[in-house]
PDB file of N, CA and C in Angstrom:
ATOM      1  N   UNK A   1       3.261  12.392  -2.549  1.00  0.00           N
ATOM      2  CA  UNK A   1       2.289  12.283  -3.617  1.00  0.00           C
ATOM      3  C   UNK A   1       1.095  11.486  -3.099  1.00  0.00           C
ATOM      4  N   UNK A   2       0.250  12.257  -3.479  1.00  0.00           N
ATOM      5  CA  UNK A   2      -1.141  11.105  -2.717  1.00  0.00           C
ATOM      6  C   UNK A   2      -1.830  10.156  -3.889  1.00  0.00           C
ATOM      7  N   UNK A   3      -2.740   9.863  -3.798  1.00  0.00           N
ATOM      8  CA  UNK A   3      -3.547   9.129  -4.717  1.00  0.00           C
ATOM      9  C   UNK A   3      -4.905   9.828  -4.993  1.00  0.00           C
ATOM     10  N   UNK A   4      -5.359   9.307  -6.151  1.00  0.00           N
ATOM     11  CA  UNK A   4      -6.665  10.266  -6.002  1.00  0.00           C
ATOM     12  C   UNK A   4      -8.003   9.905  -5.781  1.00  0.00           C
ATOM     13  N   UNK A   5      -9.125   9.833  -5.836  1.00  0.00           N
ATOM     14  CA  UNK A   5     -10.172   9.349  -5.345  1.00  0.00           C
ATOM     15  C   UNK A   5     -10.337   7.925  -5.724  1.00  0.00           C
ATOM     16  N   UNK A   6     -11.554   7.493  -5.609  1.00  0.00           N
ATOM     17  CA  UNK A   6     -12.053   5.890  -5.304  1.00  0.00           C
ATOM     18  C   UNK A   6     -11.601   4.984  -6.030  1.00  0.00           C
ATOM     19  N   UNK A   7     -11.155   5.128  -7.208  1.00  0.00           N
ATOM     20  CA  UNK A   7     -10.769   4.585  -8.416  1.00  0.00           C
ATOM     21  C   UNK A   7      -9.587   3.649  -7.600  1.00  0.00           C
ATOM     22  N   UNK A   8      -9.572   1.984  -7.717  1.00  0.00           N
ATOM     23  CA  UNK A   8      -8.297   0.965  -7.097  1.00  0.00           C
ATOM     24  C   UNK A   8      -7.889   0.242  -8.259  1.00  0.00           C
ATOM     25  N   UNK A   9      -6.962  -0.535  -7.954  1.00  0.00           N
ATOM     26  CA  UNK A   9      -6.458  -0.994  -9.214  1.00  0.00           C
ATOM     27  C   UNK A   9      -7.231  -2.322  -9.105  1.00  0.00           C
ATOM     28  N   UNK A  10      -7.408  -2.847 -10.839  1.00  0.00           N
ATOM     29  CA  UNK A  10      -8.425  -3.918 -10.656  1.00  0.00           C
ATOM     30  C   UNK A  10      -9.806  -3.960 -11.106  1.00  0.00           C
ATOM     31  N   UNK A  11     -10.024  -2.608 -10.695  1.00  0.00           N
ATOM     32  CA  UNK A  11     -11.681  -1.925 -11.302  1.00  0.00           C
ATOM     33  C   UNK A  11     -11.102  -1.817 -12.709  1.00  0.00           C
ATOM     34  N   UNK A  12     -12.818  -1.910 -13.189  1.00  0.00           N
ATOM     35  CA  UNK A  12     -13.132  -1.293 -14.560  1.00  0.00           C
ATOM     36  C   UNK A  12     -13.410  -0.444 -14.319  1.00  0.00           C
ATOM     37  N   UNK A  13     -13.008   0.640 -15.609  1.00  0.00           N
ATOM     38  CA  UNK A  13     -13.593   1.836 -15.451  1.00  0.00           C
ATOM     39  C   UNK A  13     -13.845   1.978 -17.273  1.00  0.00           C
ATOM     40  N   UNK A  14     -14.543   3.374 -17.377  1.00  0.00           N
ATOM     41  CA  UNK A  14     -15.396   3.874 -18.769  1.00  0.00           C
ATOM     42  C   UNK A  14     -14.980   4.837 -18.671  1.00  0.00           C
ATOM     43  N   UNK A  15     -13.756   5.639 -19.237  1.00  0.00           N
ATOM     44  CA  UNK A  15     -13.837   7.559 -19.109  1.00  0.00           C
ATOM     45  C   UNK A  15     -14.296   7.998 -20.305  1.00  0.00           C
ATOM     46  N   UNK A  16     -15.212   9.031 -20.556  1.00  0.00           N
ATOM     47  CA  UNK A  16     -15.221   9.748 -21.324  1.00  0.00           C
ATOM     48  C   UNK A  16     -14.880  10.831 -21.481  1.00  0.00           C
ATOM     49  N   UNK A  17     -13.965  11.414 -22.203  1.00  0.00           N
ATOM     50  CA  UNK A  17     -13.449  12.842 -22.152  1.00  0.00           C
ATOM     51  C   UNK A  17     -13.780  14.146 -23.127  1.00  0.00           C
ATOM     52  N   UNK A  18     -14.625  14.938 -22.849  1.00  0.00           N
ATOM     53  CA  UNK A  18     -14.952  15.927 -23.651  1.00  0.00           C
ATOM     54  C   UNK A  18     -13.995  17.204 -24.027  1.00  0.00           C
ATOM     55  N   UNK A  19     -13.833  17.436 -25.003  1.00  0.00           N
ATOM     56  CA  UNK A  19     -12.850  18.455 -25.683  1.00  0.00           C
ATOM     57  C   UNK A  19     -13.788  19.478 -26.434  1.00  0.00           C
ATOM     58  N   UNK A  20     -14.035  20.780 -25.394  1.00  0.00           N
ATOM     59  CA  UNK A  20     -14.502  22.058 -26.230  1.00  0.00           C
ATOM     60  C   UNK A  20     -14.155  22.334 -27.485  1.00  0.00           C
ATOM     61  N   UNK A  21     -14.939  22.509 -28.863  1.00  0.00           N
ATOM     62  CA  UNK A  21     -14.828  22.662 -29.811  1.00  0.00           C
ATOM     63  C   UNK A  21     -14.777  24.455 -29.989  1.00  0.00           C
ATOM     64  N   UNK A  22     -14.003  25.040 -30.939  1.00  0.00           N
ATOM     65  CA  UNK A  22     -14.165  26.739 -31.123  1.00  0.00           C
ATOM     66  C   UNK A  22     -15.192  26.834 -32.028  1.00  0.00           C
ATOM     67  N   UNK A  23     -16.089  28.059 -31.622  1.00  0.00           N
ATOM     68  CA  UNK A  23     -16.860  28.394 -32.579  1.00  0.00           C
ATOM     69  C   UNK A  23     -16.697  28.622 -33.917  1.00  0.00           C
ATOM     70  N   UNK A  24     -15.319  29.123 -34.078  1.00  0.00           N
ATOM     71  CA  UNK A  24     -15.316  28.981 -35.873  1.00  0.00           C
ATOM     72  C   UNK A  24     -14.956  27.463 -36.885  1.00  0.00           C
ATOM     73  N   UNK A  25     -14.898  26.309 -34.945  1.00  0.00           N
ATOM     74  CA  UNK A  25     -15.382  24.726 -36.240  1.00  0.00           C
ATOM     75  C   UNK A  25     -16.173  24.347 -35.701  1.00  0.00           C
ATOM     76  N   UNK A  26     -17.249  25.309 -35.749  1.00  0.00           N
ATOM     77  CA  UNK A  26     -18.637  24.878 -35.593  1.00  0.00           C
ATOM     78  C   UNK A  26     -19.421  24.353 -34.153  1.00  0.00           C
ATOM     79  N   UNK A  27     -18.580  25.234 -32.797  1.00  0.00           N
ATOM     80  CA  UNK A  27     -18.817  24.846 -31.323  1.00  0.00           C
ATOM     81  C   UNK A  27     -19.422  23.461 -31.258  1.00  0.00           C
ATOM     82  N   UNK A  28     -19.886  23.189 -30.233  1.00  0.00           N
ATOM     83  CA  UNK A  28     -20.224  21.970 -29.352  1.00  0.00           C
ATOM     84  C   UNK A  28     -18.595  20.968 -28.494  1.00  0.00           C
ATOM     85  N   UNK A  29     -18.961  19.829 -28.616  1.00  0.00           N
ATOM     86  CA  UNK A  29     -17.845  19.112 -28.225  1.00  0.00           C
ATOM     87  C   UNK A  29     -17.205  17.923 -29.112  1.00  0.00           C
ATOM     88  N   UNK A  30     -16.234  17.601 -28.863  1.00  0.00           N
ATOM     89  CA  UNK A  30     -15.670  16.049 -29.489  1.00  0.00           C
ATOM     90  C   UNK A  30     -15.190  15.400 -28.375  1.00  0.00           C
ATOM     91  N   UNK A  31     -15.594  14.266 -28.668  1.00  0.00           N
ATOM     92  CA  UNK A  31     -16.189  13.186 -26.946  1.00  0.00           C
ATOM     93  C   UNK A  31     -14.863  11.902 -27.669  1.00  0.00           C
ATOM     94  N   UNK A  32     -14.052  11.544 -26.455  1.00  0.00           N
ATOM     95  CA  UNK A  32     -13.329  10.447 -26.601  1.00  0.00           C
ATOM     96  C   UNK A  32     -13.740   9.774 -25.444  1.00  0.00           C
ATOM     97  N   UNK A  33     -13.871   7.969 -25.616  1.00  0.00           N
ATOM     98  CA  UNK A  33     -13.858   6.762 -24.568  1.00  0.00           C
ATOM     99  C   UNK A  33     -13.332   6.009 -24.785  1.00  0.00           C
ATOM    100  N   UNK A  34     -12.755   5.400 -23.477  1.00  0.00           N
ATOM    101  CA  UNK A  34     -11.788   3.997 -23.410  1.00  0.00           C
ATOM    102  C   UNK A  34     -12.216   3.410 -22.057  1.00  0.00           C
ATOM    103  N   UNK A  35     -12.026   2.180 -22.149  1.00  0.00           N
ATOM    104  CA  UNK A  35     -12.672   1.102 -20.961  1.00  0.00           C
ATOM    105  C   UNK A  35     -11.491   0.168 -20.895  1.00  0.00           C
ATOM    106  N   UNK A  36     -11.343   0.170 -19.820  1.00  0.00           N
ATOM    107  CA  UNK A  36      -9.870  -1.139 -19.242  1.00  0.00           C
ATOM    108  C   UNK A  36     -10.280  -0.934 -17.872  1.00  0.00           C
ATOM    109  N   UNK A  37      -8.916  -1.657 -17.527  1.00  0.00           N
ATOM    110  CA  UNK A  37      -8.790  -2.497 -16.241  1.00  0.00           C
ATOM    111  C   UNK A  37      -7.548  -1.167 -15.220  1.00  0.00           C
ATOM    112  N   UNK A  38      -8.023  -0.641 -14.346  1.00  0.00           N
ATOM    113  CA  UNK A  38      -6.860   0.470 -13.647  1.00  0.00           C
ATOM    114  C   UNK A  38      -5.601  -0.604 -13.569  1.00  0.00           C
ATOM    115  N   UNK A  39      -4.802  -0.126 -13.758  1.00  0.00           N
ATOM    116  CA  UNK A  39      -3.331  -0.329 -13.287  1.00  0.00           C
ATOM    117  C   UNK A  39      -2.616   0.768 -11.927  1.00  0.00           C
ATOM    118  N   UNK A  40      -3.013   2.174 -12.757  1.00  0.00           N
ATOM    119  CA  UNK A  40      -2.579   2.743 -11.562  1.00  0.00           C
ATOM    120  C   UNK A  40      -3.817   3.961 -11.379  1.00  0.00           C
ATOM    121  N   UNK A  41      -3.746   4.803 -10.629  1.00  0.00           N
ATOM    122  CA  UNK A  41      -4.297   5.543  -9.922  1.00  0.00           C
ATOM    123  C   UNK A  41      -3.548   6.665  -9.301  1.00  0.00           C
ATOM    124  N   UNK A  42      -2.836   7.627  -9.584  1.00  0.00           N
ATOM    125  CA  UNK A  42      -2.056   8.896  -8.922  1.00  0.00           C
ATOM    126  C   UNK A  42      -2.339  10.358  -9.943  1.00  0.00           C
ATOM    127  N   UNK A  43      -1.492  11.035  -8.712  1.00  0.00           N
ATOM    128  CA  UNK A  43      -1.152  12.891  -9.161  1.00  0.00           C
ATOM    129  C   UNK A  43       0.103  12.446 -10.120  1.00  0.00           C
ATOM    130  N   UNK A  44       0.710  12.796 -11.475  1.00  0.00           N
ATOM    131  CA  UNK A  44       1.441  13.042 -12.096  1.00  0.00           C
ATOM    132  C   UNK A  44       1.957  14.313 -12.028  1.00  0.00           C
ATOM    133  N   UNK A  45       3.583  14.518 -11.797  1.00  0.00           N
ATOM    134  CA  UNK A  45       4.210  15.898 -12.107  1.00  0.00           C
ATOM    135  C   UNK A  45       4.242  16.104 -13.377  1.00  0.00           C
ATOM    136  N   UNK A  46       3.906  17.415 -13.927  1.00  0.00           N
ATOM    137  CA  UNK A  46       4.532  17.550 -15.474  1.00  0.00           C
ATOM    138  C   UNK A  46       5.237  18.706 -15.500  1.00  0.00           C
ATOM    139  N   UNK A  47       5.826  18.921 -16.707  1.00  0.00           N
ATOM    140  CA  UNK A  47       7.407  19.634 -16.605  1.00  0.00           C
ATOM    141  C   UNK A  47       6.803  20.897 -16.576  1.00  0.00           C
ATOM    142  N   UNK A  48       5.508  21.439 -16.741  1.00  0.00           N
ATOM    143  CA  UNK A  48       5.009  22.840 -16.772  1.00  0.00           C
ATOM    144  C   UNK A  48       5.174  23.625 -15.277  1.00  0.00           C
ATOM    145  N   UNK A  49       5.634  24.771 -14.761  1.00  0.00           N
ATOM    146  CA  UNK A  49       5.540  25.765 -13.565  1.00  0.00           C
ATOM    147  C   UNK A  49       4.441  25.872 -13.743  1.00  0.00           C
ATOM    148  N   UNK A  50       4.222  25.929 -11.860  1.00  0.00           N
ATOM    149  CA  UNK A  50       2.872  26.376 -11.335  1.00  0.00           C
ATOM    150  C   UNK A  50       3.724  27.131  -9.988  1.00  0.00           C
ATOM    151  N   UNK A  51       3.227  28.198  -9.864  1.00  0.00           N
ATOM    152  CA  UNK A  51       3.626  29.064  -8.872  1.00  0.00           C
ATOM    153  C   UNK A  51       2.373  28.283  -7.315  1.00  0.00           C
ATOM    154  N   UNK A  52       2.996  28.173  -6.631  1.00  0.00           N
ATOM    155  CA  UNK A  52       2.885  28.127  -4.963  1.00  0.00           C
ATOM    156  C   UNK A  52       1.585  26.741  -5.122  1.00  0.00           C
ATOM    157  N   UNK A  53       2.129  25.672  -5.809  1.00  0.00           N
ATOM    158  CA  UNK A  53       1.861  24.185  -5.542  1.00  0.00           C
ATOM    159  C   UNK A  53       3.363  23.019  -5.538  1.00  0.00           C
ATOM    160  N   UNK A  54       3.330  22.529  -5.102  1.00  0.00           N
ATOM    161  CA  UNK A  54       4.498  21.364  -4.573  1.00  0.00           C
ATOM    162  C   UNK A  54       5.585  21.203  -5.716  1.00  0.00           C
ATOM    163  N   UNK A  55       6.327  21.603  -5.342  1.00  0.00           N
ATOM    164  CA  UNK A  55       7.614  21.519  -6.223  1.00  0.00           C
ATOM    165  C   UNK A  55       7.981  22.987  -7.733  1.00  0.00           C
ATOM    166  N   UNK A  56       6.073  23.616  -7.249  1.00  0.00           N
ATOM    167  CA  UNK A  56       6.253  24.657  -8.587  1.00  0.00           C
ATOM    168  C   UNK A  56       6.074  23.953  -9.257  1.00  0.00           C
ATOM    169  N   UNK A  57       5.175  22.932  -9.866  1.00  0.00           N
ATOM    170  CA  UNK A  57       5.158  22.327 -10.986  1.00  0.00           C
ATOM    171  C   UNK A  57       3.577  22.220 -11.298  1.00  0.00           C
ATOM    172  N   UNK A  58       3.116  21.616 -11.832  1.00  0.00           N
ATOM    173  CA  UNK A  58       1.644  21.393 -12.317  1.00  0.00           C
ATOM    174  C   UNK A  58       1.242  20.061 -12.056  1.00  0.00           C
ATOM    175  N   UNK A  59       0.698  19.523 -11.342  1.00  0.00           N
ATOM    176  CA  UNK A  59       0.409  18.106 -11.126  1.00  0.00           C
ATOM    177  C   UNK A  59      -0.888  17.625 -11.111  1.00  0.00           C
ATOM    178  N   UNK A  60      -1.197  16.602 -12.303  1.00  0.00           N
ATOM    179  CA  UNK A  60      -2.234  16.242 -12.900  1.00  0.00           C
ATOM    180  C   UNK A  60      -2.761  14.730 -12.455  1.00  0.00           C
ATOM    181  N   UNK A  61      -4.040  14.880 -12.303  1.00  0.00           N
ATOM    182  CA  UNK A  61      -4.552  13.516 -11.523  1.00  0.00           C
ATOM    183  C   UNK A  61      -4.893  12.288 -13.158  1.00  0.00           C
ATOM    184  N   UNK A  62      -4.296  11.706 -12.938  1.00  0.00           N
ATOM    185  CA  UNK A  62      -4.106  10.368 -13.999  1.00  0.00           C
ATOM    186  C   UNK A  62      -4.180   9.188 -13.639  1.00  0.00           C
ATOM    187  N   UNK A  63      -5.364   8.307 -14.297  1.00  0.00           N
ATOM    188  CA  UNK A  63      -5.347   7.129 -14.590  1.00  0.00           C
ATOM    189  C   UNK A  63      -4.756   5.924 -15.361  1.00  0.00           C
ATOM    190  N   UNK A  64      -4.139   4.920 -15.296  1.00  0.00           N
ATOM    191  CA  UNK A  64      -3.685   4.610 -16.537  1.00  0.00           C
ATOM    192  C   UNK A  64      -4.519   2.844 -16.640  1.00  0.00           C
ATOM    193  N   UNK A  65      -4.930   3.050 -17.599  1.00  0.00           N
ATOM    194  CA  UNK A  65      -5.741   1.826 -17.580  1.00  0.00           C
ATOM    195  C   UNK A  65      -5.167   0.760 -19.039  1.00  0.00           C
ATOM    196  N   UNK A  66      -5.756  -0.460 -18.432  1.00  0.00           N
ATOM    197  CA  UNK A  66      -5.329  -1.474 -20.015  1.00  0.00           C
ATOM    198  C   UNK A  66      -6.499  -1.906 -20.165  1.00  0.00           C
ATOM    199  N   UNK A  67      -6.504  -1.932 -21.666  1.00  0.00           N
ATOM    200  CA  UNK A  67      -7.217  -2.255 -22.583  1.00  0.00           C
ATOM    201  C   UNK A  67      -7.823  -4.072 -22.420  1.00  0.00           C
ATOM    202  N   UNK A  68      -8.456  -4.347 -22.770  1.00  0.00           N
ATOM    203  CA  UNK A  68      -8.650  -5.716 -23.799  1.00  0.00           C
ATOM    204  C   UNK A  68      -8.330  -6.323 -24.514  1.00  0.00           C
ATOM    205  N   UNK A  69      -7.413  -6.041 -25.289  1.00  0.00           N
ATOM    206  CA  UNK A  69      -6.436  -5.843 -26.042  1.00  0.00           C
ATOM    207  C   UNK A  69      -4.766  -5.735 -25.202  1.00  0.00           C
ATOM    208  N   UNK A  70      -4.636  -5.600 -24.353  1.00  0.00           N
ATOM    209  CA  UNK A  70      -2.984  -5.384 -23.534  1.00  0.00           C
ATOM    210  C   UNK A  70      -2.358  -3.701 -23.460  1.00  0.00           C
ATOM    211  N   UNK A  71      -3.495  -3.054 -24.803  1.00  0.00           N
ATOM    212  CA  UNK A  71      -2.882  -2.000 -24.550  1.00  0.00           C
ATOM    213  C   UNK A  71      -2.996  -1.054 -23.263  1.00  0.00           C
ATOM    214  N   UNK A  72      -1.638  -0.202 -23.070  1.00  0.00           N
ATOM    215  CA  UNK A  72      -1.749   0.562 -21.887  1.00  0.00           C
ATOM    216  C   UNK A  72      -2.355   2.499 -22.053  1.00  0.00           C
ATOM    217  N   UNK A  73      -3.052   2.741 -21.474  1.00  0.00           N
ATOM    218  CA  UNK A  73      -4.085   3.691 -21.785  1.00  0.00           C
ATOM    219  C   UNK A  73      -3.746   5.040 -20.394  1.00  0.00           C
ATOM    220  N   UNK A  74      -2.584   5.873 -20.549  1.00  0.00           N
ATOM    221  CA  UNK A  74      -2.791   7.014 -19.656  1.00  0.00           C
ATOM    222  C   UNK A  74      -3.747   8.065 -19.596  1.00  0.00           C
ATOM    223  N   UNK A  75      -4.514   7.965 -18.843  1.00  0.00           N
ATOM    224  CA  UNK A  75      -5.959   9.186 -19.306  1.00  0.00           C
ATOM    225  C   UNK A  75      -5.402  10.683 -18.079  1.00  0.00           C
ATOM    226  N   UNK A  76      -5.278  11.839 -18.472  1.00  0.00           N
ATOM    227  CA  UNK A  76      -5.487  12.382 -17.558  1.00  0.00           C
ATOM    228  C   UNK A  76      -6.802  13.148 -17.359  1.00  0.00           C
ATOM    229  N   UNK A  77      -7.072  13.418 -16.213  1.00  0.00           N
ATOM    230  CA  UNK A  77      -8.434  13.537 -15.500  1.00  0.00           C
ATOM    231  C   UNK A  77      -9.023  14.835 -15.553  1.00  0.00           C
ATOM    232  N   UNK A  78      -9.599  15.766 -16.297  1.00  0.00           N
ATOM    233  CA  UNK A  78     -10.080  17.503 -16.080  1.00  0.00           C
ATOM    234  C   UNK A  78     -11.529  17.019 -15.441  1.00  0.00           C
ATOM    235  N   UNK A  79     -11.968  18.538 -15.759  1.00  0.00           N
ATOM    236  CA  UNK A  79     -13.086  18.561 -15.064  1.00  0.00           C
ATOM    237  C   UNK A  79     -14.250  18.659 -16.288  1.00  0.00           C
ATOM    238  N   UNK A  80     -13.625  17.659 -17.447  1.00  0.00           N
ATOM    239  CA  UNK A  80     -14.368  17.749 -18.892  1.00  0.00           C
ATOM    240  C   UNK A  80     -14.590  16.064 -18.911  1.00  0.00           C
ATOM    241  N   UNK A  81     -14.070  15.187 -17.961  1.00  0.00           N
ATOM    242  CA  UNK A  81     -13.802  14.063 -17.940  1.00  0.00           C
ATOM    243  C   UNK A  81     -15.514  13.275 -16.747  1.00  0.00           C
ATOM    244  N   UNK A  82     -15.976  12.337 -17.931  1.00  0.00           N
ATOM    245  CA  UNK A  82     -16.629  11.274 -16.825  1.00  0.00           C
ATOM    246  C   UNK A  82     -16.291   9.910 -16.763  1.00  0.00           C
ATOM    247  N   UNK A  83     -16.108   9.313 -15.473  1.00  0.00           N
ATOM    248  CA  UNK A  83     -16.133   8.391 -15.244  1.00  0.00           C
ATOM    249  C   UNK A  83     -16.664   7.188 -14.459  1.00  0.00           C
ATOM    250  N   UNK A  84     -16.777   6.302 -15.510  1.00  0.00           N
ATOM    251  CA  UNK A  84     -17.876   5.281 -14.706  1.00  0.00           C
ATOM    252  C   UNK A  84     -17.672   4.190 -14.677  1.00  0.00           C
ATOM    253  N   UNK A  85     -17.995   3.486 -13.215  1.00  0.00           N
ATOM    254  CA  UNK A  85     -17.159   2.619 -13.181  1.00  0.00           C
ATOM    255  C   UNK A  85     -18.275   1.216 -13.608  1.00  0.00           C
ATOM    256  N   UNK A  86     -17.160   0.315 -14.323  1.00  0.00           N
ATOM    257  CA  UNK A  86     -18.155  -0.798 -14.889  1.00  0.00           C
ATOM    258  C   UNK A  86     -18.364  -2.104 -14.400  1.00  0.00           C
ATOM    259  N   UNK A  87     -19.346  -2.978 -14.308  1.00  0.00           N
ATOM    260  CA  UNK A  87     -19.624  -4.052 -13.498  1.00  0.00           C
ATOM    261  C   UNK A  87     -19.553  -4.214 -12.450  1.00  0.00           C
TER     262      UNK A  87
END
């Protein structure tokens, strides 16, 4: 399992994650953000098949960050996702 880009534990980070809306509720997007502190940084397996990637499975690049608050925050990463890193 590797790790995934620049993101170390320790950094702040800002993700924002955009979620395509369907045209019959009215297209555009609905935007979620959270800001913490990385804890971790990896590829996650999930229980879904993927034909001819490592193990046949689907493996998703995830952050998991804490809050300000203590809470713990798993984000996974698309290509609907920005992130920026803070201070």
């Amino acid at each position: 399992m590797t790790t995934i880009a620049p993101y170390s534990k320790g950094q702040q980070l800002k993700i924002t994650q955009q979620v395509p809306r369907l045209a019959r509720e009215g297209g555009g997007t609905i935007s979620a953000t959270v800001e913490g502190t990385v804890v971790a940084c990896e590829q996650r397996k999930t229980g879904s098949w993927y034909a001819h990637s490592k193990d046949h499975k689907l493996w998703l690049d995830s952050v998991t960050l804490k809050k300000a608050d203590g809470e713990l925050v798993v984000v996974n990463l698309d290509q609907h996702s920005h992130v920026e890193v803070v201070g």
